[in-house]
PDB file of N, CA and C in Angstrom:
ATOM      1  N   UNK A   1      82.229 111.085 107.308  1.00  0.00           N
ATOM      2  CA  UNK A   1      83.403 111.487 108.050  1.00  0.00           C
ATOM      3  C   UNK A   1      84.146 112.562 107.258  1.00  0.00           C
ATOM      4  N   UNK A   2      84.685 113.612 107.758  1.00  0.00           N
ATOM      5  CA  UNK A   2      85.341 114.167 107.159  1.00  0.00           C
ATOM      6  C   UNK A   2      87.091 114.010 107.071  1.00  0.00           C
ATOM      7  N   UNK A   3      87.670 114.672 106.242  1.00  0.00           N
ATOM      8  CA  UNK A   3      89.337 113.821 105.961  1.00  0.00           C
ATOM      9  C   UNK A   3      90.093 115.239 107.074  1.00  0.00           C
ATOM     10  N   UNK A   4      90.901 114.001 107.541  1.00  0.00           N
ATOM     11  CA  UNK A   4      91.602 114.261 108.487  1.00  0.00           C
ATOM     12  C   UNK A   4      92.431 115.671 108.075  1.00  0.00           C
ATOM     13  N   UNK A   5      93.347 115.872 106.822  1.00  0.00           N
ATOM     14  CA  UNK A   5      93.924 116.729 106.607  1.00  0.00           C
ATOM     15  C   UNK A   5      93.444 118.308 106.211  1.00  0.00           C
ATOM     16  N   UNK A   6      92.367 117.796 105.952  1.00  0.00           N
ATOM     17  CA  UNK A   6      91.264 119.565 105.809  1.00  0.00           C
ATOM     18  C   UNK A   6      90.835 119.696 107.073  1.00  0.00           C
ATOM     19  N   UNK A   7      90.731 119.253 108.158  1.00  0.00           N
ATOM     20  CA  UNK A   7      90.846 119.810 109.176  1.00  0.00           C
ATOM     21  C   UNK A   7      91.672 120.068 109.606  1.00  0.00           C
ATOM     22  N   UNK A   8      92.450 119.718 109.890  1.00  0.00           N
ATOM     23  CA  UNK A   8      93.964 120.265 109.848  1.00  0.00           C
ATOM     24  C   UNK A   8      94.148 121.777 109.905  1.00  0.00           C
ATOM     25  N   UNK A   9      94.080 121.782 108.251  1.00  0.00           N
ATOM     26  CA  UNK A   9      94.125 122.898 107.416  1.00  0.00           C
ATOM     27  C   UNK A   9      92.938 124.301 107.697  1.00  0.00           C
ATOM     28  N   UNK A  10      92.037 123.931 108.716  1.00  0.00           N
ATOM     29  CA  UNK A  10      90.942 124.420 109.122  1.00  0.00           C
ATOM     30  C   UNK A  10      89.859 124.713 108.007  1.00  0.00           C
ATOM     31  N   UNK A  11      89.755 123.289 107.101  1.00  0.00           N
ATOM     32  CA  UNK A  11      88.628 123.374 106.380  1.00  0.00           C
ATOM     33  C   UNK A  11      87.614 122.391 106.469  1.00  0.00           C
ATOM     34  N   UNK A  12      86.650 122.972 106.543  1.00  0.00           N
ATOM     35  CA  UNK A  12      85.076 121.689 107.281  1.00  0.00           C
ATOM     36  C   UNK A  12      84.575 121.459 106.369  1.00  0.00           C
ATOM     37  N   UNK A  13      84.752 122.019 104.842  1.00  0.00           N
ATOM     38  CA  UNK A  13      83.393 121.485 103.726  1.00  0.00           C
ATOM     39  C   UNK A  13      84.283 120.134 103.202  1.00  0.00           C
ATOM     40  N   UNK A  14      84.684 118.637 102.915  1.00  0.00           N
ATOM     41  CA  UNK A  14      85.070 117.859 102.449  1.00  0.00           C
ATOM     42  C   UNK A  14      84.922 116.486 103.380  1.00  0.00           C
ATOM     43  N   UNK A  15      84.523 115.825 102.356  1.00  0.00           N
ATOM     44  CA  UNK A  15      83.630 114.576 103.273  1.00  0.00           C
ATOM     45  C   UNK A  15      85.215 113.497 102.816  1.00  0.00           C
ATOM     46  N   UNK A  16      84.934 113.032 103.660  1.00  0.00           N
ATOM     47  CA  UNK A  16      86.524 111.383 103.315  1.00  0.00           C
ATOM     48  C   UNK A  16      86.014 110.419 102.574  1.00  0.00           C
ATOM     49  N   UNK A  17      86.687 110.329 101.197  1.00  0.00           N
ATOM     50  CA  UNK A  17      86.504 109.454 100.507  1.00  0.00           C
ATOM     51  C   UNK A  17      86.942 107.850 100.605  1.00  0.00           C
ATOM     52  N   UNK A  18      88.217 107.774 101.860  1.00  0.00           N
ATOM     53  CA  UNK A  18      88.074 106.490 102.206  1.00  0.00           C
ATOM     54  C   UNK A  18      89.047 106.328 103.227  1.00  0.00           C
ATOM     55  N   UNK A  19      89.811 105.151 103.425  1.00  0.00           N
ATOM     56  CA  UNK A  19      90.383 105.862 105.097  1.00  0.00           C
ATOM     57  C   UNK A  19      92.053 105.005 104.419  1.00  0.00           C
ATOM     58  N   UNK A  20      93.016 105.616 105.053  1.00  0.00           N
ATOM     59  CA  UNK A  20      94.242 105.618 104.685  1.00  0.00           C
ATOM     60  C   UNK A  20      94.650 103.724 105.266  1.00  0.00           C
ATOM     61  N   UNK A  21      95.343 103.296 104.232  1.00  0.00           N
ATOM     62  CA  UNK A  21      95.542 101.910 104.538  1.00  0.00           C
ATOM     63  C   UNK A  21      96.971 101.743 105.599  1.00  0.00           C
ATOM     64  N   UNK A  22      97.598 103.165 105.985  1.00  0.00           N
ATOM     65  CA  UNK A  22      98.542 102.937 106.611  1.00  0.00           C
ATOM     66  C   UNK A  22      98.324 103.361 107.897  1.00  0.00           C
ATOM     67  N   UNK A  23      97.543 104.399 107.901  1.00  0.00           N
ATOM     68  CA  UNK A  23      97.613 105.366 109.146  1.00  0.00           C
ATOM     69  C   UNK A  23      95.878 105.043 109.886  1.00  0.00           C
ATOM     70  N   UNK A  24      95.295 104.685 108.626  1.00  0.00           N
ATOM     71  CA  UNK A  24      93.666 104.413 109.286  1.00  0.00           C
ATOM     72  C   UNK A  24      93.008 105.959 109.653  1.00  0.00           C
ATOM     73  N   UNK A  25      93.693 107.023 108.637  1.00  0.00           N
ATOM     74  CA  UNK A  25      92.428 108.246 109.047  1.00  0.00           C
ATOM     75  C   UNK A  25      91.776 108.708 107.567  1.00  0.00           C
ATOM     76  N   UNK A  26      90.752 108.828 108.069  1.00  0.00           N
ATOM     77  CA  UNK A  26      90.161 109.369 106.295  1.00  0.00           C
ATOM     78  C   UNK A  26      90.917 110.427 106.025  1.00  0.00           C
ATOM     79  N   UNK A  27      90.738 110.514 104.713  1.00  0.00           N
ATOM     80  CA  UNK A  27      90.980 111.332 103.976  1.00  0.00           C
ATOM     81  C   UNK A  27      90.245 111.716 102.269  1.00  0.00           C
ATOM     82  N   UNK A  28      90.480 112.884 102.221  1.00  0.00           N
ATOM     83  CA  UNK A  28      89.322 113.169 101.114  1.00  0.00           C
ATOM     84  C   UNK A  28      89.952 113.045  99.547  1.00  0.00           C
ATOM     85  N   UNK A  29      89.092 113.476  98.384  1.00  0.00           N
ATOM     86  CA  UNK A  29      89.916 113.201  97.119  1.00  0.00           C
ATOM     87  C   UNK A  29      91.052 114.027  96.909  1.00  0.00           C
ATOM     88  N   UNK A  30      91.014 115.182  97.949  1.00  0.00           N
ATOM     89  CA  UNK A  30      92.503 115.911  96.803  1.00  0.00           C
ATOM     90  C   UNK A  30      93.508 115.512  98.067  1.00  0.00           C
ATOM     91  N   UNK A  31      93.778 114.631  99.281  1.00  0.00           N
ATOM     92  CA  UNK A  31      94.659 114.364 100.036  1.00  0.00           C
ATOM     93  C   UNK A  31      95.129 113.211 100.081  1.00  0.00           C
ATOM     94  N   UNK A  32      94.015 112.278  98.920  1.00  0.00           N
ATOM     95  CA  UNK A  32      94.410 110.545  98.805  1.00  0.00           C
ATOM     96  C   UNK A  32      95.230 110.376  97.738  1.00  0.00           C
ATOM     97  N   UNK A  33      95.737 109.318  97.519  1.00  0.00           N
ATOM     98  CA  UNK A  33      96.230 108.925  96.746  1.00  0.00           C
ATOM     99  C   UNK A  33      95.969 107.558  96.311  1.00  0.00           C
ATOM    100  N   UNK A  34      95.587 107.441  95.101  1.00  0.00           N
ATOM    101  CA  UNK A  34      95.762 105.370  94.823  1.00  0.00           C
ATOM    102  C   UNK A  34      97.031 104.579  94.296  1.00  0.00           C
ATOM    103  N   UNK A  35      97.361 103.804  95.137  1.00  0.00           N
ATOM    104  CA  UNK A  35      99.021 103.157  94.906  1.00  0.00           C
ATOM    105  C   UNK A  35      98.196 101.930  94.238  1.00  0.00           C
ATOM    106  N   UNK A  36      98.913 101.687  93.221  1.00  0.00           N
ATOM    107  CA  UNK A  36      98.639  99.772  92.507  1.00  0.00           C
ATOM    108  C   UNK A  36      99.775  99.146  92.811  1.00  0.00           C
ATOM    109  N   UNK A  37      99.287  97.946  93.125  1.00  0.00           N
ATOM    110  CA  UNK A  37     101.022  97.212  93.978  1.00  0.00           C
ATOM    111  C   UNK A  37     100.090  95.794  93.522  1.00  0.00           C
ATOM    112  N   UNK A  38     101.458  94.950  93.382  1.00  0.00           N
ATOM    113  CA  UNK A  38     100.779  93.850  92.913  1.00  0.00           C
ATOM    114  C   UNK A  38     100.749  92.729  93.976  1.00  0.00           C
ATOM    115  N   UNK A  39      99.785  91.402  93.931  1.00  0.00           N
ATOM    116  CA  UNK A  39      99.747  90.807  95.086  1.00  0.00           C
ATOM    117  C   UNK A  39     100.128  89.570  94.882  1.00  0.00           C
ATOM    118  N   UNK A  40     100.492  88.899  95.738  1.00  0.00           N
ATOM    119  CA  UNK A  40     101.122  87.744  95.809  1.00  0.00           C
ATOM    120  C   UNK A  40     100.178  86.858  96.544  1.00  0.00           C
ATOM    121  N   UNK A  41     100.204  85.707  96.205  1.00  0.00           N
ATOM    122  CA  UNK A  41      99.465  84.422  97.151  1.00  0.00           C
ATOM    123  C   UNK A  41     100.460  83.305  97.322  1.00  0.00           C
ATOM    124  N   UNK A  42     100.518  82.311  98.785  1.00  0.00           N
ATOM    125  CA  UNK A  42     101.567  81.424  98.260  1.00  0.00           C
ATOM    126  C   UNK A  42     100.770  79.877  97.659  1.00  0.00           C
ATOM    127  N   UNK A  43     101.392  79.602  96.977  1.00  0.00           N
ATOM    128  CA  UNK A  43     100.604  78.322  96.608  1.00  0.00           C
ATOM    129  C   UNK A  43     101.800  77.199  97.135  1.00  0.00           C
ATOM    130  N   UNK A  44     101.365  76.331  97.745  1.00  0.00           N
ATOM    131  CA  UNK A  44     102.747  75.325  98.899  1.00  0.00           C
ATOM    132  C   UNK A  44     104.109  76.224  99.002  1.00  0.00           C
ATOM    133  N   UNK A  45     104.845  75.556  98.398  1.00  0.00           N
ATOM    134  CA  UNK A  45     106.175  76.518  99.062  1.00  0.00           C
ATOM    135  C   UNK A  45     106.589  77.600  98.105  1.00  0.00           C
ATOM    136  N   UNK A  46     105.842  77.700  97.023  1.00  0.00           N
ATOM    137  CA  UNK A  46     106.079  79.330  95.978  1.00  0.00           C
ATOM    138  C   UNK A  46     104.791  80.450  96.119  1.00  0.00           C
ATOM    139  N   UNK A  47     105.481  81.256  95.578  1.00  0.00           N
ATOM    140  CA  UNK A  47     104.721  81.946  95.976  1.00  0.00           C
ATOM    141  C   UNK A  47     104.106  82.632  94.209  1.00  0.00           C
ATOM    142  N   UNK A  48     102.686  82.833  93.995  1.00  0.00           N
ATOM    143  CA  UNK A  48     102.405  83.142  92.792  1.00  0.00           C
ATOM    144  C   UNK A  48     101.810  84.518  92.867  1.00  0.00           C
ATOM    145  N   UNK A  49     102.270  85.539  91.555  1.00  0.00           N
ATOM    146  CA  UNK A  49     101.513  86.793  91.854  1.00  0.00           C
ATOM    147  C   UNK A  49     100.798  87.006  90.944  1.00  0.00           C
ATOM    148  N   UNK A  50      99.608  87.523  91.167  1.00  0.00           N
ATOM    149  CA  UNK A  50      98.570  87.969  90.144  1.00  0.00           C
ATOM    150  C   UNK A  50      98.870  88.807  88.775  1.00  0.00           C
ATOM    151  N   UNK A  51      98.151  88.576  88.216  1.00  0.00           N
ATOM    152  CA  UNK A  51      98.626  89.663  87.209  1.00  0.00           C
ATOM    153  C   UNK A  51      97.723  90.851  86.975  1.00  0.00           C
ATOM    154  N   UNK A  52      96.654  90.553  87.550  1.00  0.00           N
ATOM    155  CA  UNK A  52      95.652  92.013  88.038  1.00  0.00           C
ATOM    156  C   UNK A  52      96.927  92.694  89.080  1.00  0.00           C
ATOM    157  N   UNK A  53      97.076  94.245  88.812  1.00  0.00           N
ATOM    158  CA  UNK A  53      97.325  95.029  89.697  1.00  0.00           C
ATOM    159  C   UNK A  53      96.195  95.225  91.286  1.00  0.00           C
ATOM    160  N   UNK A  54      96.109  95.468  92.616  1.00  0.00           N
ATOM    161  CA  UNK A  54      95.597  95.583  93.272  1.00  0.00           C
ATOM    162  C   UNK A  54      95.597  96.949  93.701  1.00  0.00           C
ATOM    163  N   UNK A  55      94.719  97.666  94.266  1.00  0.00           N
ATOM    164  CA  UNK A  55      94.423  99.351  94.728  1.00  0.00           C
ATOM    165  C   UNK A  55      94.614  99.220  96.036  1.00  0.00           C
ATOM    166  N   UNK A  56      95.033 100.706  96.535  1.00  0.00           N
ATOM    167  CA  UNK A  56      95.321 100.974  97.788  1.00  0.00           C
ATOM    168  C   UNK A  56      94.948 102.351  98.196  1.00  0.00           C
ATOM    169  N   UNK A  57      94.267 102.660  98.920  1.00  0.00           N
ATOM    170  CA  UNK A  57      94.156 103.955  99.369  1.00  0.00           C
ATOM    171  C   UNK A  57      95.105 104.872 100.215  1.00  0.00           C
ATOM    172  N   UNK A  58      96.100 105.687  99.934  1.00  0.00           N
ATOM    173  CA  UNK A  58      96.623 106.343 100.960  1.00  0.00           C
ATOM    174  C   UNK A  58      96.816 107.533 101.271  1.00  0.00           C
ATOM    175  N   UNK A  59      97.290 108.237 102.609  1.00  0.00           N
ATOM    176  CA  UNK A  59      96.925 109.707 102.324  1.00  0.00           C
ATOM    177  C   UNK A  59      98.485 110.428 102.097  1.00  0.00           C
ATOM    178  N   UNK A  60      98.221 111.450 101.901  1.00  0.00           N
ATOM    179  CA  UNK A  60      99.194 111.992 101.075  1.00  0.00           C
ATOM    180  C   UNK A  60     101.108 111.976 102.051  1.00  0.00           C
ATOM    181  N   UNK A  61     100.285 112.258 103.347  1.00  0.00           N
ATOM    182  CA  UNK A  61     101.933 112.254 104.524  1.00  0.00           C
ATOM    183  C   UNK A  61     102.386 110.284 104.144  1.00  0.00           C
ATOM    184  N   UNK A  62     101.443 109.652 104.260  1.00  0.00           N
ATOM    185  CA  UNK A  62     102.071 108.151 104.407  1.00  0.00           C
ATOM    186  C   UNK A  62     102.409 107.895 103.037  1.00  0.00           C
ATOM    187  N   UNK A  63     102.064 108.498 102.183  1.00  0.00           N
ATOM    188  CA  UNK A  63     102.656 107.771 100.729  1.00  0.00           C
ATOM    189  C   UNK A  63     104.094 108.507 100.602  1.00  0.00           C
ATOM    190  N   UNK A  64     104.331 109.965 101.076  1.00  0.00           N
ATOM    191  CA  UNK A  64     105.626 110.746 101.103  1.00  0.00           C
ATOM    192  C   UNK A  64     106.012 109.990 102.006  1.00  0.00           C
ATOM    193  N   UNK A  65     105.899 109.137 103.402  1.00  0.00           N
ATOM    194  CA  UNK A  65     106.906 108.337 103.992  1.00  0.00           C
ATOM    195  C   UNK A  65     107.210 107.179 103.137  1.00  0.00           C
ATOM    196  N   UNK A  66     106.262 106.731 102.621  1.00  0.00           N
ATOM    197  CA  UNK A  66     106.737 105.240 102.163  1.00  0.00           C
ATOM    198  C   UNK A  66     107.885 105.372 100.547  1.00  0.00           C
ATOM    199  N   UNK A  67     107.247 106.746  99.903  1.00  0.00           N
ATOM    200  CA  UNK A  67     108.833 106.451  98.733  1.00  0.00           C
ATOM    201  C   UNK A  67     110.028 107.606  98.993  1.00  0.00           C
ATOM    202  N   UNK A  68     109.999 107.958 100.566  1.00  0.00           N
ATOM    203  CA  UNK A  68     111.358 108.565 100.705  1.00  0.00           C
ATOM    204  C   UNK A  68     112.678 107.920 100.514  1.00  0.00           C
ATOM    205  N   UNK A  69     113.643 107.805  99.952  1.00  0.00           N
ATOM    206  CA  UNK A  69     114.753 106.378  99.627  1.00  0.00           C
ATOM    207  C   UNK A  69     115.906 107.118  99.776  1.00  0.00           C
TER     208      UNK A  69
END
């Protein structure tokens, strides 16, 4: 598949390295981004979080929405 934003841009050589966890369109290595966010599980009524960081794939417009503040 190729990433959504080089077409866009009207460029066809770049294959999608994986698909955006917010928006669901590929996107390639220079339009992704990897967010580490940590995860939580609940165990009965608390909730426990890992201490491994977890990966996220996103593309570059949804990660500029998500830390606009």
């Amino acid at each position: 598949m190729k990433c959504y934003d080089c077409t866009q841009e009207g460029r066809d050589d770049t294959l999608g390295i994986g698909v955006c966890a917010r928006c669901g369109l590929f996107t390639c290595q220079d339009h992704a981004q990897i967010v580490r966010e940590s995860v939580q599980q609940h165990s009965g009524l608390a909730r426990t979080t890992s201490r491994l960081l977890a990966r996220r794939v996103v593309c570059t417009t949804c990660r500029a929405a998500e830390t606009v503040g």
